[in-house]
N, C-alpha and C. Protein backbone atom coordinates (compact mmCIF):
# COMPACT_ATOMS: atom_id res chain seq x y z
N UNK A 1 -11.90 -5.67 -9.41
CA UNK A 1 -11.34 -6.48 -8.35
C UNK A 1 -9.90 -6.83 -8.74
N UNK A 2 -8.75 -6.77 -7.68
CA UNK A 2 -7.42 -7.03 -7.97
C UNK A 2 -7.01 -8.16 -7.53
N UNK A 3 -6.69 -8.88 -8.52
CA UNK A 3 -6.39 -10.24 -8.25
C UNK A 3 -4.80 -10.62 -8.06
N UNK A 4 -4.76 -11.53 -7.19
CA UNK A 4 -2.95 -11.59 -7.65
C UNK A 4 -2.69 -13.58 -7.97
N UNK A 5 -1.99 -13.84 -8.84
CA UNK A 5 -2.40 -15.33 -9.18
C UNK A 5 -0.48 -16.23 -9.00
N UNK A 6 -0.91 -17.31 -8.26
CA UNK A 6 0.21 -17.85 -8.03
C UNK A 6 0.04 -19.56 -7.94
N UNK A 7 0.97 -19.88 -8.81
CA UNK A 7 1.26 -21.11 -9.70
C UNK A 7 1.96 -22.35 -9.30
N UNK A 8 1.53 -23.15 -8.62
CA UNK A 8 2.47 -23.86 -7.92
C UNK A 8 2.39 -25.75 -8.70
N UNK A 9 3.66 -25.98 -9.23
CA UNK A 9 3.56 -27.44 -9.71
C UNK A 9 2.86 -27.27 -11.19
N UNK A 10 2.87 -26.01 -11.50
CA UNK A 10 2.10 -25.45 -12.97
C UNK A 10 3.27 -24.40 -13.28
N UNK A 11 3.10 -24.49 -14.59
CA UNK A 11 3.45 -23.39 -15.64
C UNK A 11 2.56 -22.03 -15.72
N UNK A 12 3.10 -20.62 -16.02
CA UNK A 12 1.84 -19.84 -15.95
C UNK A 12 1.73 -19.97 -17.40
N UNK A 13 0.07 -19.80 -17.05
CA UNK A 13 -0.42 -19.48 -18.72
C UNK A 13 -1.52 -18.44 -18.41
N UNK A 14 -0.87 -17.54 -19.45
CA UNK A 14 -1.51 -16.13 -19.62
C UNK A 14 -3.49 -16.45 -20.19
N UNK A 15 -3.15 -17.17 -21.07
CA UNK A 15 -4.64 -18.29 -21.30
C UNK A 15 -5.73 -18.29 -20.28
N UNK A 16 -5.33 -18.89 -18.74
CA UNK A 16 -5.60 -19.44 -17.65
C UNK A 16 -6.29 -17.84 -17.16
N UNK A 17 -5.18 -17.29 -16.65
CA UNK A 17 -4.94 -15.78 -16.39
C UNK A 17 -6.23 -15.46 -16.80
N UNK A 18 -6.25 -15.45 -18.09
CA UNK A 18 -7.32 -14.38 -18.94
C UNK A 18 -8.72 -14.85 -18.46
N UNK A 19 -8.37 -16.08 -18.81
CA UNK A 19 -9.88 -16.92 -18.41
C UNK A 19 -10.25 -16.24 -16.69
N UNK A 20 -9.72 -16.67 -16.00
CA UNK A 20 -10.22 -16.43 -14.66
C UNK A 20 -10.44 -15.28 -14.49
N UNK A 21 -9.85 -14.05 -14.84
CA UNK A 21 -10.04 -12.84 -14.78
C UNK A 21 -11.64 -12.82 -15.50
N UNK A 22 -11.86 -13.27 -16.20
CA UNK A 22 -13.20 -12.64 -16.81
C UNK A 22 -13.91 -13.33 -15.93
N UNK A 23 -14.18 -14.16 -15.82
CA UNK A 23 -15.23 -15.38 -15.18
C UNK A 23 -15.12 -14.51 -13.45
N UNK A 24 -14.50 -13.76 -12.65
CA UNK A 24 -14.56 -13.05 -12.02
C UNK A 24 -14.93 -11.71 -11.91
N UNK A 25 -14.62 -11.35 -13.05
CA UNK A 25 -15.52 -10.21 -13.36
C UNK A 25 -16.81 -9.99 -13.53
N UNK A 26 -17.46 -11.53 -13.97
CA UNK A 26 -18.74 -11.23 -14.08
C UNK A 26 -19.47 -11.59 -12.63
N UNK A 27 -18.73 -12.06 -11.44
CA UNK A 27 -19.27 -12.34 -10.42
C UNK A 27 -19.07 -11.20 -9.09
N UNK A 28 -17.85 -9.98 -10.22
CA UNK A 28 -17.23 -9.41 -9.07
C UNK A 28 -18.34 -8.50 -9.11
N UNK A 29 -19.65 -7.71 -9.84
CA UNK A 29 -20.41 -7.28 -10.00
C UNK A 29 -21.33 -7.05 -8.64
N UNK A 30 -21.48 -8.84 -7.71
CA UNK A 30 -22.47 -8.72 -6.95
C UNK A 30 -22.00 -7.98 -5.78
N UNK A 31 -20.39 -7.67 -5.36
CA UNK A 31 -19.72 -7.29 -4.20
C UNK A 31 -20.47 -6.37 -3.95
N UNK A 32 -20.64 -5.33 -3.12
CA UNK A 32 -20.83 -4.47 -2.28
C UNK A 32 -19.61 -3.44 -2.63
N UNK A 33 -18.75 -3.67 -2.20
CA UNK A 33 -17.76 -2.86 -2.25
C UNK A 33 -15.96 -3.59 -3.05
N UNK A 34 -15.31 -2.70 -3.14
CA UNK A 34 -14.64 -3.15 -4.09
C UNK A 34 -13.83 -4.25 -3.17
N UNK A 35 -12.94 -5.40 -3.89
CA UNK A 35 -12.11 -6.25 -3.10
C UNK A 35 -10.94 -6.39 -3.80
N UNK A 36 -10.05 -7.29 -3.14
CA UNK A 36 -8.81 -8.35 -3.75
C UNK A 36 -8.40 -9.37 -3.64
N UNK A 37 -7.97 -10.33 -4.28
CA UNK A 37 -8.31 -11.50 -3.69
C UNK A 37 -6.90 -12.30 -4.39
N UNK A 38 -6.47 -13.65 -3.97
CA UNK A 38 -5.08 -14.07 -4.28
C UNK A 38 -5.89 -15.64 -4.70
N UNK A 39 -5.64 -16.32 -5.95
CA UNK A 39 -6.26 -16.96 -6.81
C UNK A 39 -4.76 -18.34 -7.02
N UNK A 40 -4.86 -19.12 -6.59
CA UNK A 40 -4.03 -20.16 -6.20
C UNK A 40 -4.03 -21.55 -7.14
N UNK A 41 -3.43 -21.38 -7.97
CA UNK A 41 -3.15 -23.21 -8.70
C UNK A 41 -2.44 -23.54 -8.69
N UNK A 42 -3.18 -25.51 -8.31
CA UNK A 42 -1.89 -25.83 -8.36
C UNK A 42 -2.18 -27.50 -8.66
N UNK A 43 -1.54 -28.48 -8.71
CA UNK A 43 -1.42 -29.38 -9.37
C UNK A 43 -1.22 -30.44 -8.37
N UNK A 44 -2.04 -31.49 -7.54
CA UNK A 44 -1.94 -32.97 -6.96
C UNK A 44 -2.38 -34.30 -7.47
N UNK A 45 -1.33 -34.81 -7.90
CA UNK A 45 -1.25 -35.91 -8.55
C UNK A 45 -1.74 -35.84 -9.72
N UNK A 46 -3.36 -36.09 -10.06
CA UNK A 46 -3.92 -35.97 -11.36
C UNK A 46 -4.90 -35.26 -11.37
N UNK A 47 -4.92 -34.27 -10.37
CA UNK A 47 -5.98 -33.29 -10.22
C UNK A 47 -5.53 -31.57 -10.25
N UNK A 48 -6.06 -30.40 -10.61
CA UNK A 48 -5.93 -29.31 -10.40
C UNK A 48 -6.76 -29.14 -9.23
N UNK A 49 -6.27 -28.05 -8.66
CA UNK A 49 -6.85 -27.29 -7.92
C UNK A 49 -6.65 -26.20 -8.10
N UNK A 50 -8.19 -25.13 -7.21
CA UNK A 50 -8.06 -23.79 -7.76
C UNK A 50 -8.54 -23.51 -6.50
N UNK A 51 -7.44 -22.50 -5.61
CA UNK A 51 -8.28 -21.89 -4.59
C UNK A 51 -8.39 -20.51 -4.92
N UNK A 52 -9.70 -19.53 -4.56
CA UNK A 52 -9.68 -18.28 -4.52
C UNK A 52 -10.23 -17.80 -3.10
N UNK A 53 -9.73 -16.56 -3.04
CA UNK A 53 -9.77 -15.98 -1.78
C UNK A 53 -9.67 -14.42 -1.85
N UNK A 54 -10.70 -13.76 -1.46
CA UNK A 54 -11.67 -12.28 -1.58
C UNK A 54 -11.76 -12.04 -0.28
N UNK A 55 -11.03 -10.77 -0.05
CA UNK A 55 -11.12 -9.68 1.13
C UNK A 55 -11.76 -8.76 0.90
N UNK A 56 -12.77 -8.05 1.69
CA UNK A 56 -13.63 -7.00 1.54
C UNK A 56 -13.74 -6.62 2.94
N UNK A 57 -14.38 -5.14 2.91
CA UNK A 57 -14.38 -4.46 4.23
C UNK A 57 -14.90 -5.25 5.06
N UNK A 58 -16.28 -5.96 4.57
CA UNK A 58 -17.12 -6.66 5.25
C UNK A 58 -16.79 -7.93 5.86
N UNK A 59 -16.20 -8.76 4.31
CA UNK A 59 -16.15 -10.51 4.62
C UNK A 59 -14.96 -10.71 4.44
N UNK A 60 -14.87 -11.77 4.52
CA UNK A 60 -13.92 -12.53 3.84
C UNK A 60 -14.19 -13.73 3.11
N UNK A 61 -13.83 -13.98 1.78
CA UNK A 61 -14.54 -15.50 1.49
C UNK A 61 -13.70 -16.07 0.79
N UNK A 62 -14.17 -17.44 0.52
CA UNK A 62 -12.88 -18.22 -0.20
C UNK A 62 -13.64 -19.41 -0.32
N UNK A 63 -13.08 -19.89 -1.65
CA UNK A 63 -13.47 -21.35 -2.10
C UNK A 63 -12.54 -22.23 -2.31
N UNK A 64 -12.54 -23.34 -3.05
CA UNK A 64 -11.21 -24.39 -3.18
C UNK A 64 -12.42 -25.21 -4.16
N UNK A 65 -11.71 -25.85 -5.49
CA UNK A 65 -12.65 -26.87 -6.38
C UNK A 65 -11.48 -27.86 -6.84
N UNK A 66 -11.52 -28.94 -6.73
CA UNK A 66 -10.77 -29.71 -7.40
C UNK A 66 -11.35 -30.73 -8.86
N UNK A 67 -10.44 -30.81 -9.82
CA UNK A 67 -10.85 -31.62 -10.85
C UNK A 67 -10.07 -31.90 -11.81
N UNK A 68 -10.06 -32.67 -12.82
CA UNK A 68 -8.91 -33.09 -13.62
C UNK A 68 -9.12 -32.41 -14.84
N UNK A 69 -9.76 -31.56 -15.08
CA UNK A 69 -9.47 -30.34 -16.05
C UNK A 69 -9.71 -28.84 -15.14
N UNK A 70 -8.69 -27.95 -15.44
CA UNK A 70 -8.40 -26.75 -14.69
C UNK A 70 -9.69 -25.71 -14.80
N UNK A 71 -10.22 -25.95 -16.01
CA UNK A 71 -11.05 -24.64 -16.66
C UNK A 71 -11.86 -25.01 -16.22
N UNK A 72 -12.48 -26.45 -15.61
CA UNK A 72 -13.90 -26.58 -15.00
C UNK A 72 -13.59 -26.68 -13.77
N UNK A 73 -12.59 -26.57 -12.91
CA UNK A 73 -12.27 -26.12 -11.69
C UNK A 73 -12.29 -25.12 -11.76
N UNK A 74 -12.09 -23.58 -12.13
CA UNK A 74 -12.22 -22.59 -12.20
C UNK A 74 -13.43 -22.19 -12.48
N UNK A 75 -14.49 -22.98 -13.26
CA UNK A 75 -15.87 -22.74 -13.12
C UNK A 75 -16.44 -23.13 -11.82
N UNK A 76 -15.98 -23.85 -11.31
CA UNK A 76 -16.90 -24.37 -9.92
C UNK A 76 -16.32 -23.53 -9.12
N UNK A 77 -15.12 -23.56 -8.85
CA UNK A 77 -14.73 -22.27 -7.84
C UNK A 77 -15.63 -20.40 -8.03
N UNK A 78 -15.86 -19.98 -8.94
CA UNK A 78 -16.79 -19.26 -9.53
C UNK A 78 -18.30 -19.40 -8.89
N UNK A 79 -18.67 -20.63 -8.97
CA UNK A 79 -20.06 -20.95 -8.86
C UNK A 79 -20.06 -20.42 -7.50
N UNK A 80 -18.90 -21.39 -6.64
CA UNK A 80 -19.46 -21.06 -5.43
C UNK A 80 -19.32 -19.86 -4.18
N UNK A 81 -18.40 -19.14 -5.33
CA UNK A 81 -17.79 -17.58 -4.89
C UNK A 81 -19.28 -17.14 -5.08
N UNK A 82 -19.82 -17.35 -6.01
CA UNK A 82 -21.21 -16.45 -6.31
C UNK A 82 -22.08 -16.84 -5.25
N UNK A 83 -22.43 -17.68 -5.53
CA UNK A 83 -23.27 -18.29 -4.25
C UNK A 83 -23.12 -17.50 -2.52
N UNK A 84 -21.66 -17.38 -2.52
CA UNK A 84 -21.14 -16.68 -1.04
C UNK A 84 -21.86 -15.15 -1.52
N UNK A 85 -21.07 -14.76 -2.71
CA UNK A 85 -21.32 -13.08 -2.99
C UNK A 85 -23.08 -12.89 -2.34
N UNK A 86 -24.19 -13.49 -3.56
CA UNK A 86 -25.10 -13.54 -3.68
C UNK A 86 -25.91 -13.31 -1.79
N UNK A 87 -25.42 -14.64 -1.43
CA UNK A 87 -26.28 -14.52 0.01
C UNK A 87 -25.40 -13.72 0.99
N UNK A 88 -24.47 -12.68 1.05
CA UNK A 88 -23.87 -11.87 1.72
C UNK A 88 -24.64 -10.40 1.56
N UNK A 89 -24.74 -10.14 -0.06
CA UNK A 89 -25.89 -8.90 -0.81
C UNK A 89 -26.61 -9.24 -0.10
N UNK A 90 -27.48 -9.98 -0.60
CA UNK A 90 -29.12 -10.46 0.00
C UNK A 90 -28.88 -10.05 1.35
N UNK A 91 -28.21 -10.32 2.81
CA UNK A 91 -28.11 -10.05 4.48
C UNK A 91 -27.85 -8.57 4.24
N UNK A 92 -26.73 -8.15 3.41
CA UNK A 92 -26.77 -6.56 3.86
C UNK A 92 -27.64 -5.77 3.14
N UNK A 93 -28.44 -6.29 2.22
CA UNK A 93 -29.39 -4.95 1.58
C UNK A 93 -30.65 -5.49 2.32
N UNK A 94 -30.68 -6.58 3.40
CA UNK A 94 -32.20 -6.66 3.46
C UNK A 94 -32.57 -7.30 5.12
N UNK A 95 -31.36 -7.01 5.40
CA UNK A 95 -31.38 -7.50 6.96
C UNK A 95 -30.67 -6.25 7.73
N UNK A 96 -31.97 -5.09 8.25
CA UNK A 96 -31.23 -4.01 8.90
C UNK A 96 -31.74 -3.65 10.32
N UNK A 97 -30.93 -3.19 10.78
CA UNK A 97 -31.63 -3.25 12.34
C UNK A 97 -32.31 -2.23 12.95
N UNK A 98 -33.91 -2.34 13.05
CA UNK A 98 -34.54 -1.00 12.82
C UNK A 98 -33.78 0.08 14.03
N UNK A 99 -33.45 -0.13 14.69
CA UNK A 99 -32.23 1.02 15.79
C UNK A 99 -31.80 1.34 14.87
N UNK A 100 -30.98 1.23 14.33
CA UNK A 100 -29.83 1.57 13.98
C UNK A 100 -30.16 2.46 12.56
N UNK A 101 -31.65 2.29 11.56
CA UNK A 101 -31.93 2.75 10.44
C UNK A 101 -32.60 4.36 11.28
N UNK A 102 -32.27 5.28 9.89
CA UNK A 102 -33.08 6.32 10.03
C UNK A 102 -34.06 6.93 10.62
N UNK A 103 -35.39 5.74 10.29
CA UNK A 103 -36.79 5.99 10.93
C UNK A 103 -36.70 5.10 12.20
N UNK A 104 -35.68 4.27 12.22
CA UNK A 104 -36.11 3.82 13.52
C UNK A 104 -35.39 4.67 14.85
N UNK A 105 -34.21 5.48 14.53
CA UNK A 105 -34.26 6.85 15.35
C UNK A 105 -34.45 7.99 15.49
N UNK A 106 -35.56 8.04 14.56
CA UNK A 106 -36.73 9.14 14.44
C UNK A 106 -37.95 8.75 15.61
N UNK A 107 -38.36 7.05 15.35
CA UNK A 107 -39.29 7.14 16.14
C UNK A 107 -38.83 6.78 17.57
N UNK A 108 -37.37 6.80 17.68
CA UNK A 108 -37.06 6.55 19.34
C UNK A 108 -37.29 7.90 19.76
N UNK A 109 -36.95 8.98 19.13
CA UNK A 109 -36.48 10.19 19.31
C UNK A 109 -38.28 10.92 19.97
N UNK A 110 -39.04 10.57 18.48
CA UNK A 110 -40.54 10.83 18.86
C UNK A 110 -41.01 10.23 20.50
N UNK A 111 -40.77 9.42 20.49
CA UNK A 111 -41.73 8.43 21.75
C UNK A 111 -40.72 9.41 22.60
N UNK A 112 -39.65 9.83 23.08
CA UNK A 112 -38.83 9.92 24.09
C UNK A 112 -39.50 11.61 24.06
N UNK A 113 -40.20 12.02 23.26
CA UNK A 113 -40.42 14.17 22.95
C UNK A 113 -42.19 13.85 23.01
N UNK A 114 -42.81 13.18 22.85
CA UNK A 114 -44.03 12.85 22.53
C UNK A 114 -44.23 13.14 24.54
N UNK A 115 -45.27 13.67 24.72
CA UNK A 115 -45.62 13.53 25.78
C UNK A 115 -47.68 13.90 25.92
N UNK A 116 -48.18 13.49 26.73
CA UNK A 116 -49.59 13.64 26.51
C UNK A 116 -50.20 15.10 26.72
N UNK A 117 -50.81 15.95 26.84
CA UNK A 117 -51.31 17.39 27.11
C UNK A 117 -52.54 17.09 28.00
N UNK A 118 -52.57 17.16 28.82
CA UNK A 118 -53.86 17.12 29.27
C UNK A 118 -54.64 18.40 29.87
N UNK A 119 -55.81 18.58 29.68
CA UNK A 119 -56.24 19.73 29.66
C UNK A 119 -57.45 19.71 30.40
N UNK A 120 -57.65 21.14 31.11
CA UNK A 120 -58.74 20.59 32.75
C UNK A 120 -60.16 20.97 32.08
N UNK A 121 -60.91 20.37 31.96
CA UNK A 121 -62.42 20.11 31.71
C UNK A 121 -62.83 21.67 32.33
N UNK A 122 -63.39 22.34 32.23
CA UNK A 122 -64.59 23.36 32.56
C UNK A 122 -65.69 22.66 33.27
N UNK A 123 -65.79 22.90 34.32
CA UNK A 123 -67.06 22.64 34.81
C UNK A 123 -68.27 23.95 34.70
N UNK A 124 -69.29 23.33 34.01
CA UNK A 124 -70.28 24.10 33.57
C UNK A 124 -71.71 24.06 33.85
């Protein structure tokens, strides 16, 4: 996943950088397909904030965590990226619309070619 990270009312620290990059990596796992996303800090009054934000073919998602240490704002922002990832997997590997799957236009196809034979009795 390609991240792009921008620093506002903060100093960059490559530290920070490193950290978030991994802690995304282990969540970028659940995507579907690959993404990129633009990862935002920044500094109000006596609080950090961390917004992240993930584009994919499919979604779009994004979180925001605030707190007065950065690295556990960056864990909660994490948490709840996963949480989005997690129940987005779960709808597309398990919510499909039988039209639209394989067998379910096999058996439109059957019922529409299927027809009865009927055949005239012998009278005997």
């Amino acid at each position: 996943m390609k991240l792009n990270y921008t620093f506002k009312h903060l100093d960059h620290s490559d530290a920070l950088v490193k950290y978030t990059e991994e802690k995304m990596e282990e969540i970028g796992k659940f995507l579907l397909k690959e993404g990129y996303g633009n990862v935002y800090y920044s500094k109000i009054k006596n609080e950090f904030c961390v917004e992240v934000t993930v584009n994919t073919r499919e979604k779009y998602f994004k979180a925001t965590s605030y707190n007065m240490d950065i690295y556990t704002a960056v864990d909660l922002v994490v948490e709840k990226l996963e949480k989005q990832f997690l129940k987005t997997r779960k709808i597309m590997q398990h919510h499909k619309k039988p039209e639209l799957s394989r067998e379910g236009k096999i058996d439109q196809l059957n019922s529409r070619l299927e027809f009865e034979v009927k055949t005239a009795k012998k009278a005997g």
